[in-house]
C-alpha atoms as a PDB file:
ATOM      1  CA  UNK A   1      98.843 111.905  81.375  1.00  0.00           C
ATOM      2  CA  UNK A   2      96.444 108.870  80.737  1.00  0.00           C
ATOM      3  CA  UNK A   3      96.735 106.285  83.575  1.00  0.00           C
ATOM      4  CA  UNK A   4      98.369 102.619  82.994  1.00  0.00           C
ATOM      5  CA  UNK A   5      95.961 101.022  84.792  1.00  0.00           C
ATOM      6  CA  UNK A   6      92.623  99.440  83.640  1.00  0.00           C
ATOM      7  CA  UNK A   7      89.454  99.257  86.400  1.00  0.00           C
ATOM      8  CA  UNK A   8      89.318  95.960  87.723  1.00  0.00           C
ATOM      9  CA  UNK A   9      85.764  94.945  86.298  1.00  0.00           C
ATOM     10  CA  UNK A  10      86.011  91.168  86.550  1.00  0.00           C
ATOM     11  CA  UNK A  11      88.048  88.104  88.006  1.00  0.00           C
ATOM     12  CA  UNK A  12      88.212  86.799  84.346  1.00  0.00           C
ATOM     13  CA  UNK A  13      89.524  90.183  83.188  1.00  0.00           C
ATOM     14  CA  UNK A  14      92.127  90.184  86.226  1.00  0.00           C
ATOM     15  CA  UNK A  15      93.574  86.689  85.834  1.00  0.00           C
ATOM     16  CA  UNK A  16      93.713  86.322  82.077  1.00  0.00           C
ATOM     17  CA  UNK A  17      93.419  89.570  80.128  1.00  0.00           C
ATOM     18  CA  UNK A  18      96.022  91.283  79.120  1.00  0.00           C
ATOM     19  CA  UNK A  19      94.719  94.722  80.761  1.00  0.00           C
ATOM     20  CA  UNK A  20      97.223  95.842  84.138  1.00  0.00           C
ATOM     21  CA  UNK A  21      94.539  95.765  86.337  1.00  0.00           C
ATOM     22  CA  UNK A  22      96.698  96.425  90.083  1.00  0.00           C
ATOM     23  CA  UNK A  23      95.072  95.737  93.709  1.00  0.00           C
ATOM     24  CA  UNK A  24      96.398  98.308  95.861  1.00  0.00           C
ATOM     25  CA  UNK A  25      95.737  97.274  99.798  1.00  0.00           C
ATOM     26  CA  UNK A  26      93.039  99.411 101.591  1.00  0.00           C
ATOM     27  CA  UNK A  27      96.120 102.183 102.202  1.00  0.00           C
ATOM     28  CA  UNK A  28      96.600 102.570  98.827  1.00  0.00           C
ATOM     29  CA  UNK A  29      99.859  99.692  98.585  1.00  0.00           C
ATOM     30  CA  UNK A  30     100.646  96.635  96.881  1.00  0.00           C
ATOM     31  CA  UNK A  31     103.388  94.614  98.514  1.00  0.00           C
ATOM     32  CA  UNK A  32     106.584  94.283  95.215  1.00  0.00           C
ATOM     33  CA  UNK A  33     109.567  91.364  96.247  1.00  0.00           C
ATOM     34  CA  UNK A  34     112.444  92.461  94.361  1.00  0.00           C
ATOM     35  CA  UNK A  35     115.261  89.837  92.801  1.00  0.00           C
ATOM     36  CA  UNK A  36     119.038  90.328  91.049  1.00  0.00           C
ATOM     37  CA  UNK A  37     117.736  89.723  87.313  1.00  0.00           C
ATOM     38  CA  UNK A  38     121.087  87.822  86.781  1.00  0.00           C
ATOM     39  CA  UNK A  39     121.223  85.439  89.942  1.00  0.00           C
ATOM     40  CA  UNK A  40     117.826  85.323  91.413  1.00  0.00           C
ATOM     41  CA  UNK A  41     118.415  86.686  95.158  1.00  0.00           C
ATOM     42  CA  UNK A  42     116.155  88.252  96.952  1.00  0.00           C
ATOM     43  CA  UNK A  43     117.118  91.683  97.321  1.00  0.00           C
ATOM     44  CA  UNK A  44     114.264  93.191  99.268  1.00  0.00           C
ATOM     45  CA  UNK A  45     110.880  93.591 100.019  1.00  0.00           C
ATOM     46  CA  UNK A  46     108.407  97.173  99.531  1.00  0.00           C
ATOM     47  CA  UNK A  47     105.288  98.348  98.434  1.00  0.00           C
ATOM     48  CA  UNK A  48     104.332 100.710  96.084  1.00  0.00           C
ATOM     49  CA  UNK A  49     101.435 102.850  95.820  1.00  0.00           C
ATOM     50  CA  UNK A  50      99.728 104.037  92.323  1.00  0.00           C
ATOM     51  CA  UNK A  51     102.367 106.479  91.680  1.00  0.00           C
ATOM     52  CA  UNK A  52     105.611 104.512  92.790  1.00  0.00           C
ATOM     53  CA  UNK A  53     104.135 101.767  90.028  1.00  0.00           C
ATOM     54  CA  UNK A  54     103.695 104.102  87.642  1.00  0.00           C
ATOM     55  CA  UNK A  55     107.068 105.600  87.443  1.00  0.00           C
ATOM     56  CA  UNK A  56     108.618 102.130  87.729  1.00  0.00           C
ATOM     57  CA  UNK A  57     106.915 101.298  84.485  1.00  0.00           C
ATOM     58  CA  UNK A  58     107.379 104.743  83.035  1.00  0.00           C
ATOM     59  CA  UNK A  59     111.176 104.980  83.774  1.00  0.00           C
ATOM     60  CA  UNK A  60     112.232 101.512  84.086  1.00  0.00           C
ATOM     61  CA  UNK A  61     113.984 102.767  87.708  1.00  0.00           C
ATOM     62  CA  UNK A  62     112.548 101.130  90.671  1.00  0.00           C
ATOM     63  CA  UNK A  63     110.186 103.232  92.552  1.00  0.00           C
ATOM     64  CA  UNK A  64     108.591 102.574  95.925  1.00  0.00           C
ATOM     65  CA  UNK A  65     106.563 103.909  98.583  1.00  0.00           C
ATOM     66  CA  UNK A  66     108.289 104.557 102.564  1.00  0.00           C
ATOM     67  CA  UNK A  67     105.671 103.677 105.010  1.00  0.00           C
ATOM     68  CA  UNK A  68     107.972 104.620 107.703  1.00  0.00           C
ATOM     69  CA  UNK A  69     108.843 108.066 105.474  1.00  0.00           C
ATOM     70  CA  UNK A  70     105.393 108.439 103.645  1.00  0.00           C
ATOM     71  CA  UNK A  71     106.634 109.461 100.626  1.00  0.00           C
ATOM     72  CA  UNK A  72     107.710 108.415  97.298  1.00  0.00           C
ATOM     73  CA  UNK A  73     111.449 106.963  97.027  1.00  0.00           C
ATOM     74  CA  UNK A  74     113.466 106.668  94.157  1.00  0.00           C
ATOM     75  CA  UNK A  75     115.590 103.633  94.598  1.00  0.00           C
ATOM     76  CA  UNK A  76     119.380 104.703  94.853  1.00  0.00           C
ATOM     77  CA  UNK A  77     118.728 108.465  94.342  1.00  0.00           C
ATOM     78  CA  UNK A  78     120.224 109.084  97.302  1.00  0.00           C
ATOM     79  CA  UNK A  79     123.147 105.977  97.038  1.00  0.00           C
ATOM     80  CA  UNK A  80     123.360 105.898  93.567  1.00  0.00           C
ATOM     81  CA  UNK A  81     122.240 102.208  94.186  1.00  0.00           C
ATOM     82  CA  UNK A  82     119.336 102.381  91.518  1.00  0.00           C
ATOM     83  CA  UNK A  83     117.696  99.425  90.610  1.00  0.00           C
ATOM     84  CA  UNK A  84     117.230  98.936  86.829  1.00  0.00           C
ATOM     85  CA  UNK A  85     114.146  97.255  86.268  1.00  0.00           C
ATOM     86  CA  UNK A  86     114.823  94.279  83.704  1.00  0.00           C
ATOM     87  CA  UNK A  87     111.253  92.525  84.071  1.00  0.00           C
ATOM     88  CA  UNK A  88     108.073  93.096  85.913  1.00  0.00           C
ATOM     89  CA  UNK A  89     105.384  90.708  87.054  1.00  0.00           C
ATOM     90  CA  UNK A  90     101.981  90.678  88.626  1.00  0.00           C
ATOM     91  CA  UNK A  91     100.377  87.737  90.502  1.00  0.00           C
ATOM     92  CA  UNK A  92      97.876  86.215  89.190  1.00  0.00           C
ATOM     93  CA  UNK A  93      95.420  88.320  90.685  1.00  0.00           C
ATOM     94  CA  UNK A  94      97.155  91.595  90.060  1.00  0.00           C
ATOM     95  CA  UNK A  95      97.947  92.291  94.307  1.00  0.00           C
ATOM     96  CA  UNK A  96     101.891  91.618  94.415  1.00  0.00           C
ATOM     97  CA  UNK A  97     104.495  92.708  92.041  1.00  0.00           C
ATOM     98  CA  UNK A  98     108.041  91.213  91.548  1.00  0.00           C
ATOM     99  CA  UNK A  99     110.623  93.091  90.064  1.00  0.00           C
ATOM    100  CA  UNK A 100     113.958  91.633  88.553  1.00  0.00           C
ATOM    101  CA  UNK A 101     116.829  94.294  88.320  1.00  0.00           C
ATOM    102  CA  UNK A 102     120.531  94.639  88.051  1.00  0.00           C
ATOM    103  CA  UNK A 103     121.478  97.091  90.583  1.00  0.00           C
ATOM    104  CA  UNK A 104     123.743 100.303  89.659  1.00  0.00           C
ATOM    105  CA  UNK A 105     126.845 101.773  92.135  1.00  0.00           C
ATOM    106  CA  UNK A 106     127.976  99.432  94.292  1.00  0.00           C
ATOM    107  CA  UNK A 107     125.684  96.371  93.672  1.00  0.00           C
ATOM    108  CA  UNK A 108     123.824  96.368  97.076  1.00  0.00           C
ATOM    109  CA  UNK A 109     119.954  96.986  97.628  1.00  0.00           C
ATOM    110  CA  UNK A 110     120.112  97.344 101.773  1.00  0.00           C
ATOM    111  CA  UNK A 111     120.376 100.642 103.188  1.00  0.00           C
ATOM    112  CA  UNK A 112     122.348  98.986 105.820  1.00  0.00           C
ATOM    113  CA  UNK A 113     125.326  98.184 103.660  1.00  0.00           C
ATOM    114  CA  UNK A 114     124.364  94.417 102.756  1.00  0.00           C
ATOM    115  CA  UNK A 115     123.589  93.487  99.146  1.00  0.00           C
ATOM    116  CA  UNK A 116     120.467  92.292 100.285  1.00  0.00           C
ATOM    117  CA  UNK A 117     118.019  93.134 103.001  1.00  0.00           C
ATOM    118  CA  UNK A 118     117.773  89.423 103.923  1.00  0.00           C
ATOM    119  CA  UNK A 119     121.076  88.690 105.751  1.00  0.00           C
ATOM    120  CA  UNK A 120     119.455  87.534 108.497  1.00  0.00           C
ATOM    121  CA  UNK A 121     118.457  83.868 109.331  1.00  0.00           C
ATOM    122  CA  UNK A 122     115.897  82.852 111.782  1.00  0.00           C
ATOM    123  CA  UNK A 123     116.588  80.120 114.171  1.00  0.00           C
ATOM    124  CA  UNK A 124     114.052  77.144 113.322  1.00  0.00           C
ATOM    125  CA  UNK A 125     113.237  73.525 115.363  1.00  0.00           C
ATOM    126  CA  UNK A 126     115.779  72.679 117.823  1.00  0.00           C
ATOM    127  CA  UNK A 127     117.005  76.082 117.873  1.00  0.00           C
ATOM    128  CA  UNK A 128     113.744  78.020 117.850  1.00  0.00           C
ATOM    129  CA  UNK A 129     113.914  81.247 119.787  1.00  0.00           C
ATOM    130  CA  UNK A 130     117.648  81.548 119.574  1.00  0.00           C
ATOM    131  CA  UNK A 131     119.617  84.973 118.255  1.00  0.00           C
ATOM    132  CA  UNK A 132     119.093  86.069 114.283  1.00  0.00           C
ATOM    133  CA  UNK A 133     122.215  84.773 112.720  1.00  0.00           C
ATOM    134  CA  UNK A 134     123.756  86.877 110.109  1.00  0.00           C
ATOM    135  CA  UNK A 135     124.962  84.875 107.227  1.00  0.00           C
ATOM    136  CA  UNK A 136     127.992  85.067 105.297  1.00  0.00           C
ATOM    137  CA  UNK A 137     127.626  88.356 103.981  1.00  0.00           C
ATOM    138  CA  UNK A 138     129.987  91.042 104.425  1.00  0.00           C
ATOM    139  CA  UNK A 139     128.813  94.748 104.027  1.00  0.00           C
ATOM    140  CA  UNK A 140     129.084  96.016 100.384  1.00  0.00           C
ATOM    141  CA  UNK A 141     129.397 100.112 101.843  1.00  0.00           C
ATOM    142  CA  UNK A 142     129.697 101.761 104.707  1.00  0.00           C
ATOM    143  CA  UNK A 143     126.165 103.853 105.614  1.00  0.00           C
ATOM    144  CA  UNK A 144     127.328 106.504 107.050  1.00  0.00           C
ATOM    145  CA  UNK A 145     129.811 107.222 103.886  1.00  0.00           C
ATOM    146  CA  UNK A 146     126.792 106.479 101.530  1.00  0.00           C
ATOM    147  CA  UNK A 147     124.243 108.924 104.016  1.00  0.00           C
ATOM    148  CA  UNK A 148     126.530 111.159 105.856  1.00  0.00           C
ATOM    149  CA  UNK A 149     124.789 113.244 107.913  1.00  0.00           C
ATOM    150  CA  UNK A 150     122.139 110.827 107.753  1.00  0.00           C
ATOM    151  CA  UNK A 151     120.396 109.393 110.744  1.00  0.00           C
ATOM    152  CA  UNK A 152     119.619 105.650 110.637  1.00  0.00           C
ATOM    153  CA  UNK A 153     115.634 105.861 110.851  1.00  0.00           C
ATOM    154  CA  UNK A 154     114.060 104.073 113.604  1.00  0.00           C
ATOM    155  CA  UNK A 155     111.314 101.864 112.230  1.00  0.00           C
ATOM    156  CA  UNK A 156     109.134 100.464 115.342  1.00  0.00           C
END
């Protein structure tokens, strides 16, 4: 199967052809922020690697690379939470990638049970160094009906 991607032979070909051109990291990664496609949130943070980018585009299902796994994950295969992809970006210089989806199942992207992976606010000035405050979100599903039998991975 011929590759999407184009060698990178140029910053002129990079910023303003119209040749896909990706900057994977030095492990082989490029970092992807993922938004609802109807309301903007931030749903979560990945990366990819060549593969996970390449069935994204080829399936129009996000797909993304585990670090703390090291392998190639399907969004919602597990869950049934997969992420349609609606539009794809690069950066300008072809090292980020921003994906805006509508989310199947139950509408959450956090394997925790939030809709989004950033529930979490951090304390800032005056109250710098205080606890994480969890916002107003209430858990969409229950992990360990969505994974049973599944551990909750320890990521240190």
């Amino acid at each position: 199967m011929k590759s999407l991607f184009q060698e990178r032979t140029s910053i002129l070909q990079v910023e303003e052809s119209d040749n896909l051109a990706p900057r994977f990291d030095a492990e082989g990664l490029i970092p992807v922020v993922t938004t609802d496609v109807a309301t903007g949130e931030l749903l979560m943070h990945a990366y990819m690697n060549a593969l996970a980018l390449e069935k994204t585009i080829r399936t129009g299902e996000a797909h993304y690379w585990s670090r703390s796994r090291k392998c190639l994950w399907h969004k919602g295969g597990t869950s049934g939470l997969v992420q349609f992809v609606e539009d794809m970006r690069v950066d300008d210089d072809q090292d980020c990638v921003w994906l805006r989806v509508k989310v199947g199942g139950l509408g959450a992207s956090c394997h925790v049970g939030y809709r989004t992976c950033f529930y979490r606010s951090v304390p800032l000035r005056e109250e710098a160094g205080g606890p994480l405050q969890t916002q107003d979100f209430e858990k969409v599903f229950d992990p360990d009906v969505v994974y049973p039998g599944a551990a909750n991975p320890t990521i240190l």
